[in-house]
Each structure stands twice: as structure tokens, then as C-alpha cells.
Protein backbone atom coordinates (compact mmCIF):
# COMPACT_ATOMS: atom_id res chain seq x y z
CA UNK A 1 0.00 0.00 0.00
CA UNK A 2 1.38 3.21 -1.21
CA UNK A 3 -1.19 5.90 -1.53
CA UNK A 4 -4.19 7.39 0.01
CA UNK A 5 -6.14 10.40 -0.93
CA UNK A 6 -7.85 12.23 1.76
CA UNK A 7 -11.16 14.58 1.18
CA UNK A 8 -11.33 17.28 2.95
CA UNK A 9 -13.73 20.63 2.99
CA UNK A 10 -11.24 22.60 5.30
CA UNK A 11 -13.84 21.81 8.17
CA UNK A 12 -12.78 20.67 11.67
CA UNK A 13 -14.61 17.48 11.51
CA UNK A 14 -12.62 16.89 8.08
CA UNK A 15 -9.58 17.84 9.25
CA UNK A 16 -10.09 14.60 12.20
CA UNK A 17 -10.01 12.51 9.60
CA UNK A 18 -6.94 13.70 7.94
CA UNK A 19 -5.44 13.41 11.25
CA UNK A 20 -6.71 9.59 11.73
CA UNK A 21 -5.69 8.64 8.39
CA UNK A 22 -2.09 10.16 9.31
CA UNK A 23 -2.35 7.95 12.42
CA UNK A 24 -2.64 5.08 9.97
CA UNK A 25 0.41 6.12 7.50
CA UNK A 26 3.25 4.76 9.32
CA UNK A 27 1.78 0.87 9.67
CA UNK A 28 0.02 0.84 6.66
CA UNK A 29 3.46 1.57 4.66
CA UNK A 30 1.82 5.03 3.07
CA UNK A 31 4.48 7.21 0.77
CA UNK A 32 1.93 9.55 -0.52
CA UNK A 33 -0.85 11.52 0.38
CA UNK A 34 -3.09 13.16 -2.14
CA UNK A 35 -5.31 16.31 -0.05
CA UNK A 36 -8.49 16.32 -2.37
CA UNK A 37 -10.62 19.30 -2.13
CA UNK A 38 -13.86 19.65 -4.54
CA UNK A 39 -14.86 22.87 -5.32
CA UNK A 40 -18.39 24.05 -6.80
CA UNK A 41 -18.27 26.21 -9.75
CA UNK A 42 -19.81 29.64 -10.18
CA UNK A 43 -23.29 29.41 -10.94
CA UNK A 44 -24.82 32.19 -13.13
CA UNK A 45 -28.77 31.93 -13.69
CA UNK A 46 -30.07 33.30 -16.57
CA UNK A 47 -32.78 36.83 -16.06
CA UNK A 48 -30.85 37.74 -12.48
CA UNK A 49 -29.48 40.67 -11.48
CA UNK A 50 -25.97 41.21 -11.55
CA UNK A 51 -24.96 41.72 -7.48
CA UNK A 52 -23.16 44.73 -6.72
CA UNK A 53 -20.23 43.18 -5.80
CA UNK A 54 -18.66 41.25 -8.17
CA UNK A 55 -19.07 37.36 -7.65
CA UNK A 56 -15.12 35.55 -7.11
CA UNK A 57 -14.40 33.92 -10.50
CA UNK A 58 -13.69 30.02 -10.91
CA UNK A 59 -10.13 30.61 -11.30
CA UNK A 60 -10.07 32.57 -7.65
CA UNK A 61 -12.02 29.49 -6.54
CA UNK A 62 -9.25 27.26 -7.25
CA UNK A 63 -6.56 29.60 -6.04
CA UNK A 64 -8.31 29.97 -2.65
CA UNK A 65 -9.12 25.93 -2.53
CA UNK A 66 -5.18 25.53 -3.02
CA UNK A 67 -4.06 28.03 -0.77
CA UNK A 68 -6.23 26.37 2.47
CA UNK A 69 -4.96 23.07 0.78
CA UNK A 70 -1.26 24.52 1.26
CA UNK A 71 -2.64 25.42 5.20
CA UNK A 72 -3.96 21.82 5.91
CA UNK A 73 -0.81 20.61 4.16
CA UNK A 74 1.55 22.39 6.74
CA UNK A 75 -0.53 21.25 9.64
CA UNK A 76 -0.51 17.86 8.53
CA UNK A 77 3.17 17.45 7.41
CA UNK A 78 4.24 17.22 11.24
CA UNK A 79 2.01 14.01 12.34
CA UNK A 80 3.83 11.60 9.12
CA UNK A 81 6.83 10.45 8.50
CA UNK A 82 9.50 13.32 6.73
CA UNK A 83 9.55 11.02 3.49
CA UNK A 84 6.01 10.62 3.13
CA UNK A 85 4.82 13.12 0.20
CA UNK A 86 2.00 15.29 0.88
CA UNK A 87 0.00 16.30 -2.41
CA UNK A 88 -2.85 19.14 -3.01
CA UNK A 89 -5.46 18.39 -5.70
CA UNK A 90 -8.49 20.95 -5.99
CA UNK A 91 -10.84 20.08 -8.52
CA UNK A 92 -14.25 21.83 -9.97
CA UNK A 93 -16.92 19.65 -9.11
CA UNK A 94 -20.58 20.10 -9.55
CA UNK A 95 -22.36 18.13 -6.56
CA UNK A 96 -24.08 15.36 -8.37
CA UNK A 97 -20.70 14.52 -9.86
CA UNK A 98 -18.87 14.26 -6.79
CA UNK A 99 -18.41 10.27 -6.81
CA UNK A 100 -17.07 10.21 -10.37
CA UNK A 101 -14.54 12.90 -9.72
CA UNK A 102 -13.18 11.20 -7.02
CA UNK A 103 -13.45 8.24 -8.84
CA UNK A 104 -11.60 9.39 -11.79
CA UNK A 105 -9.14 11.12 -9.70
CA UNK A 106 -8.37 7.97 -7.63
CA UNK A 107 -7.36 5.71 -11.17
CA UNK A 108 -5.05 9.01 -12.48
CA UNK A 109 -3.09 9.05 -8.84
CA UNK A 110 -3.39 5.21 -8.21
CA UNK A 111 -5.31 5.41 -5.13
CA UNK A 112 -4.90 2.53 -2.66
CA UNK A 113 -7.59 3.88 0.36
CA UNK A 114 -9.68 6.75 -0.03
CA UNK A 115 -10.28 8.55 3.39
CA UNK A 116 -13.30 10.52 4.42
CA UNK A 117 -14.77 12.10 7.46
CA UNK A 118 -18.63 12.12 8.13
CA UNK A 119 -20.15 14.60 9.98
CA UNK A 120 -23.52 16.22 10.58
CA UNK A 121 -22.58 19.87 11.25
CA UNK A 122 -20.53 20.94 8.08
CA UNK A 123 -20.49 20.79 4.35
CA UNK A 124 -19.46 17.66 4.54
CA UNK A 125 -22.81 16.31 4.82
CA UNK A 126 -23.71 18.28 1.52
CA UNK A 127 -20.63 16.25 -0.08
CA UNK A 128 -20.31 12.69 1.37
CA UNK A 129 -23.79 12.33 1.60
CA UNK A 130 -25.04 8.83 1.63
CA UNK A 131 -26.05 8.43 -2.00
CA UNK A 132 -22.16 10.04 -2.73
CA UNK A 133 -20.48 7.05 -0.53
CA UNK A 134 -22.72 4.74 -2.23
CA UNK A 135 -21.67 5.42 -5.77
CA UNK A 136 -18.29 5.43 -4.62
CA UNK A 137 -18.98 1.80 -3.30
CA UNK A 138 -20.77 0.96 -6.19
CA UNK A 139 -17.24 1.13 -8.35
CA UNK A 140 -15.83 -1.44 -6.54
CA UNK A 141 -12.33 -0.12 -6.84
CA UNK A 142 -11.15 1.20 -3.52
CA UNK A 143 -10.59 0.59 0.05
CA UNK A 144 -12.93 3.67 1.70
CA UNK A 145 -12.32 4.33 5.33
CA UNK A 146 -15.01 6.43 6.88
CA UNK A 147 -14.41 8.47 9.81
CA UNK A 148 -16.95 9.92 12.56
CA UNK A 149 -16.55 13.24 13.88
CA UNK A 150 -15.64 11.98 17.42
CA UNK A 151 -13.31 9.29 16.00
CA UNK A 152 -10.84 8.81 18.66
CA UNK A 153 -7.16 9.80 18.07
CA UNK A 154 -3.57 8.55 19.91
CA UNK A 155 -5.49 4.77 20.49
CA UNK A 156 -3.71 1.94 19.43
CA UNK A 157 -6.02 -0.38 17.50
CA UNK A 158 -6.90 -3.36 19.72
CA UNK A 159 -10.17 -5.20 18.37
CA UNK A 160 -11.56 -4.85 15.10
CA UNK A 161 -15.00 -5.92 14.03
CA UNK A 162 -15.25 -7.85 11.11
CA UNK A 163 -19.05 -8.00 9.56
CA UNK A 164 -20.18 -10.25 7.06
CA UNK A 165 -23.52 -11.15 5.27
CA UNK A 166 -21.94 -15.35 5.08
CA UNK A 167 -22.38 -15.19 1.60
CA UNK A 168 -19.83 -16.51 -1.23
CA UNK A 169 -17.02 -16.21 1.13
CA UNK A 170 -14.49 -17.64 -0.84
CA UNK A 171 -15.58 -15.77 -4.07
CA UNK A 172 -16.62 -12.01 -2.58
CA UNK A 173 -13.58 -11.44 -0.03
CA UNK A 174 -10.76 -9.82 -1.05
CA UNK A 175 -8.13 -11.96 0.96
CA UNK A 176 -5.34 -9.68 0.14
CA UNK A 177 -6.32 -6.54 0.80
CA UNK A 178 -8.30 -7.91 4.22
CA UNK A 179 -4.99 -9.42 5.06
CA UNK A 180 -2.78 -6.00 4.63
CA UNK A 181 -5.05 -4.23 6.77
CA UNK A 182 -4.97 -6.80 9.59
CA UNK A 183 -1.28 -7.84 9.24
CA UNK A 184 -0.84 -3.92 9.72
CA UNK A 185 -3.28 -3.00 12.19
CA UNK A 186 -3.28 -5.97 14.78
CA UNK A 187 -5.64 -6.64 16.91
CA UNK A 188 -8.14 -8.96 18.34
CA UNK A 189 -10.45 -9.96 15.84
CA UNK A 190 -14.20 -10.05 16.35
CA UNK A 191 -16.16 -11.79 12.94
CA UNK A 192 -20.08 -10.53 13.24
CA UNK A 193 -22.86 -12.20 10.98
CA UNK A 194 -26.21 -10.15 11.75
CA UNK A 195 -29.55 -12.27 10.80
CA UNK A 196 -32.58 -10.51 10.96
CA UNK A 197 -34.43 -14.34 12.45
CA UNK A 198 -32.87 -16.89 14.45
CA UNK A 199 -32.47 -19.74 12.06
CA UNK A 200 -32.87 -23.11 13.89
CA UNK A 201 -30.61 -24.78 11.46
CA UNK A 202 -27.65 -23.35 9.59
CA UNK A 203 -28.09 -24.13 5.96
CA UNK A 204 -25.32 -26.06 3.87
CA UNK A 205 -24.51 -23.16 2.37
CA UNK A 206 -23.82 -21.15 5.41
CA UNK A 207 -22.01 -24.33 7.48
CA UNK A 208 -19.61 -23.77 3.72
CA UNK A 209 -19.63 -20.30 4.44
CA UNK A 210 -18.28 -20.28 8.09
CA UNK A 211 -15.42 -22.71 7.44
CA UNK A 212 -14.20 -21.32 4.42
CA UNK A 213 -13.96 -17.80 6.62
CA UNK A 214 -12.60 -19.50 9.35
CA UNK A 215 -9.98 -20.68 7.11
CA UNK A 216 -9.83 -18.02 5.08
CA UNK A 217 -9.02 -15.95 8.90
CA UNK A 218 -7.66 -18.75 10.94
CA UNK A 219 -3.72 -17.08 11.19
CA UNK A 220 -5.97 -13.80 13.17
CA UNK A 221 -7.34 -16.30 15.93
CA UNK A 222 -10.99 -14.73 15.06
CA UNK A 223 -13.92 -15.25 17.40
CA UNK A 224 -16.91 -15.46 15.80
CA UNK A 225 -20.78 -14.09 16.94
CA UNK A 226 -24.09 -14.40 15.61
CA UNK A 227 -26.23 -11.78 16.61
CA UNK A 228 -30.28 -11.22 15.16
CA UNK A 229 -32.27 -7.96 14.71
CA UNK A 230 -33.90 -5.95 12.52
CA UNK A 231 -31.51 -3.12 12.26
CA UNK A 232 -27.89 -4.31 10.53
CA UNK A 233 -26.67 -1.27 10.91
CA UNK A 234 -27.78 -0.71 14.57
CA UNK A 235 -26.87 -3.86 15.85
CA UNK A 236 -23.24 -3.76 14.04
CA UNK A 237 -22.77 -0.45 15.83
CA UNK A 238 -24.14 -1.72 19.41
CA UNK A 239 -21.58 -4.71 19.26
CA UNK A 240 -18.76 -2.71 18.30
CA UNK A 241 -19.19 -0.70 20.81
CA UNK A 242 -19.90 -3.61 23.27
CA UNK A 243 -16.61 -5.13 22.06
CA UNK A 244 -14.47 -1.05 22.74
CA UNK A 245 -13.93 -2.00 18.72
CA UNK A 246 -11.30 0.87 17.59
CA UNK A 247 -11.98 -0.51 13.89
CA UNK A 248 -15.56 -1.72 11.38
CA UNK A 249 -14.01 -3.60 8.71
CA UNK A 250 -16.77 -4.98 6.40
CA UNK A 251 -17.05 -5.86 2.19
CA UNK A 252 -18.80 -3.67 0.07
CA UNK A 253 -19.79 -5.62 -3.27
CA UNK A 254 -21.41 -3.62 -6.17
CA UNK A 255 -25.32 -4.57 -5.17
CA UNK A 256 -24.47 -5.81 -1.63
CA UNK A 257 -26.37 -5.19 1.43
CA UNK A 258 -23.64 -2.27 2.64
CA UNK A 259 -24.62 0.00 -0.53
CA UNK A 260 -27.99 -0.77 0.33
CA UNK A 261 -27.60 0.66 3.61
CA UNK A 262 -25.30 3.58 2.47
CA UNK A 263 -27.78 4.31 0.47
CA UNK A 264 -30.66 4.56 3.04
CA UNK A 265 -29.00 5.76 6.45
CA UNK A 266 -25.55 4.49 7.97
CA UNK A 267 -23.78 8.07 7.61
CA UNK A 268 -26.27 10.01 9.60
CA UNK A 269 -26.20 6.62 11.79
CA UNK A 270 -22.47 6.85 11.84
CA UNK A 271 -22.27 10.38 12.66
CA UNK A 272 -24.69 10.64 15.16
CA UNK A 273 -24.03 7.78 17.30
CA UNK A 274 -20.42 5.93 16.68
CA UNK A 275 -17.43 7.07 17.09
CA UNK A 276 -15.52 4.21 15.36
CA UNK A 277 -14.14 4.39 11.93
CA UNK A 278 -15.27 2.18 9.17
CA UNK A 279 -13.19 0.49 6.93
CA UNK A 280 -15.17 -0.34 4.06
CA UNK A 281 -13.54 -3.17 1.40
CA UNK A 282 -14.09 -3.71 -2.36
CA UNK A 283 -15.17 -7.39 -2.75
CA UNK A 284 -14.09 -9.60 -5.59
CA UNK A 285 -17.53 -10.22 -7.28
């Protein structure tokens, strides 16, 4: 793992998340850091006045995204390592397009984990807004690690919460890229499977499912749970924090059940009532 781009809208709740991710640079081997910043362009509506005071151009909008890019960069550059490169990228973006841009932007730097913050109080819940994450999940291409407002800083990692729907292990989990994080961020292991009813008999399929993760995790020394509700996302969050889980590590596949939910609520669920960062995997199918 080489590089990760950070987003950022020069808020305090995104600049915790820069600060996480540079918590994270050291173990996970990072030499580059791409600062992203998206920018909305100037919007002129036809049959309006002209205001009085003339409106800052596009070009000034870039100029001012790259000079509090240059400010975040300096406060950053202390908390990594002195041969890590920090990068600045500000980019017009109009607000539907957000996903693609950072798409696109994450295949022309070569992107290995995209970091966000979430948060309910700035711009940032304009920007990473649910449906944004999901797209971004929907391409498949990237580690995504999500970070609450009140993530925790200066903690070593000591349990991380693995959740997973049981389904085509050995076909949907990218072993390689859930090993680096693991292998870099140790830690005891917790493997969740949330049903929404009991089942008084595990399926073939599942029974399949359970040893090929246990084997596929077996080196970690996971413990496994099996927990039922109606509420994935509630009763992922109430075990984690059950468990003092510094970490969410879950597999995001293109129509899976985690852009479902990003889709629906887990930011706003995220922000409001965890303070544990999600790591969010691309799976194989």
C-alpha cells in the first residue's frame, strides 16, 4: 500500500479525519498523500441581477481551494513520517458529480484507500452524503475508510470488528487486501454475521460459508458471533461498541447489502451515534 487520498472541505470534523488517516500512514506503509478538495463552480442563472459586488471567478475558486490546501498541508506534514509526500489536488466539481470525480481522480493518482470524514454539522454532509459514498462503493475499486466526527485519536487499535452477510465467502472477499489491513493493524479480531431471524438450522450453504472464513481468517485467531435484529446497521454499531472495537471492517460488493444501507442511512447513523471508523472493502464479485 502506497497511496491514500484524503477529502477534505477545510472543516474541523474533516480535518479529524486527515489526522486519523495520518495515524494510519506509518503501519500501513503510506508514501503519498493526495489532499483532495472539490470545489463548486460559479453558478450564473439566466434573467438575475448582476450583485453589486462582483461574484469571485472560478479561477479565484481554485486559487483559494489551493491556498487552504497549502494550510492543511503544513498542519498535517508534522504528524507523518519526513519522506512521506504530501500532495494538493483541488478540482471543480458540480455536486451530483462528486463520486465520479473522485473516482476518476483515484485511477489518475493510483489510489490505494480513499479517506473521508462524516459529519452532521458541516459541508461535509452536503458532499459525502449517503447516496455520494454509495456510488463510490458501487465502483468497486477502492478501500474507503469512513471516519466519525468523534473518532478517537492517539489509540492503538486493539479489536476490530469484522461484519459479514456469510455469503460466497471464498468468491466475494478480497483476501489480500483484508490481510494488509490486519497484518498492519493488529488486533483482536471479532467476525459478526447479523440475521434478521434466528435460524434453527444453519443451511449447507452457510455451514460452507463459516469454514471457508474461518480458514480463510484462521492465522488472526478470530472469534466469531451471531447476533439477530432488525436493524444491521444498529446492531453492528451496538456490538462494536460492546466489544471497545477501535476498527468496522466490512465488504462492500457492487449490489451488496452495505450500498444498500449507504444508500438509506448508515452516515447520519455513523455520525450521530459511533465514534468508530469504518473500513469499508471492495469485494471480488
Amino acid at each position: 500500500m502506497k497511496s491514500m487520498l484524503i477529502l477534505t472541505d477545510f472543516s474541523e470534523e474533516a480535518f479529524r479525519a486527515a489526522e486519523y488517516a495520518c495515524e494510519l500512514a506509518a503501519p500501513l506503509h503510506i508514501e503519498r498523500i493526495v489532499l483532495f478538495h472539490a470545489y463548486q463552480p460559479i453558478m450564473v442563472v439566466a434573467g438575475t441581477i448582476p450583485p453589486a459586488v462582483p461574484v469571485t471567478s472560478d479561477q479565484e475558486l481554485y486559487l483559494e481551494s489551493m491556498e487552504s490546501l497549502g494550510l492543511l498541508q503544513d498542519r498535517l506534514k508534522p504528524m507523518v513520517k519526513r519522506d512521506v509526500v504530501i500532495d494538493m489536488v483541488a478540482e471543480e466539481t458540480a455536486l451530483g458529480d462528486l463520486a465520479d470525480v473522485i473516482n476518476q481522480r483515484s485511477r489518475k493518482e493510483e489510489i490505494d484507500l480513499i479517506v473521508m470524514g462524516v459529519s452532521n454539522k458541516s459541508g461535509l454532509e452536503k458532499f459525502l452524503s449517503g447516496s455520494t459514498i454509495a456510488k463510490m462503493l458501487k465502483a468497486g475499486e477502492w478501500p474507503i475508510l469512513i471516519v466519525p466526527e468523534n473518532a478517537l485519536l492517539g489509540r492503538a487499535i486493539k479489536t476490530i470488528v469484522f461484519t459479514t452477510d456469510l455469503k460466497e465467502v471464498d468468491t466475494t472477499i478480497p483476501a489480500h487486501k483484508l490481510y494488509d489491513f490486519l497484518d498492519a493493524l493488529p488486533g483482536k479480531l471479532q467476525v459478526i454475521n447479523v440475521q434478521k431471524e434466528p435460524a434453527e438450522k444453519k443451511s449447507p450453504e452457510t455451514e460452507k460459508a463459516i469454514t471457508d472464513l474461518y480458514n480463510l481468517l484462521e492465522k488472526y485467531d478470530p472469534a466469531f458471533n451471531y447476533v439477530t435484529g432488525d436493524n444491521i446497521v444498529e446492531e453492528i454499531l451496538a456490538f462494536a461498541a460492546h466489544q471497545h472495537a477501535s476498527l468496522i471492517v466490512a465488504v462492500h460488493q457492487k449490489h451488496g447489502f452495505l450500498t444498500r444501507l449507504f444508500n438509506e442511512s448508515i452516515t447520519k447513523k455513523l455520525a450521530y451515534n459511533s465514534s468508530i471508523p469504518l473500513l469499508s472493502l471492495p469485494g471480488l464479485g
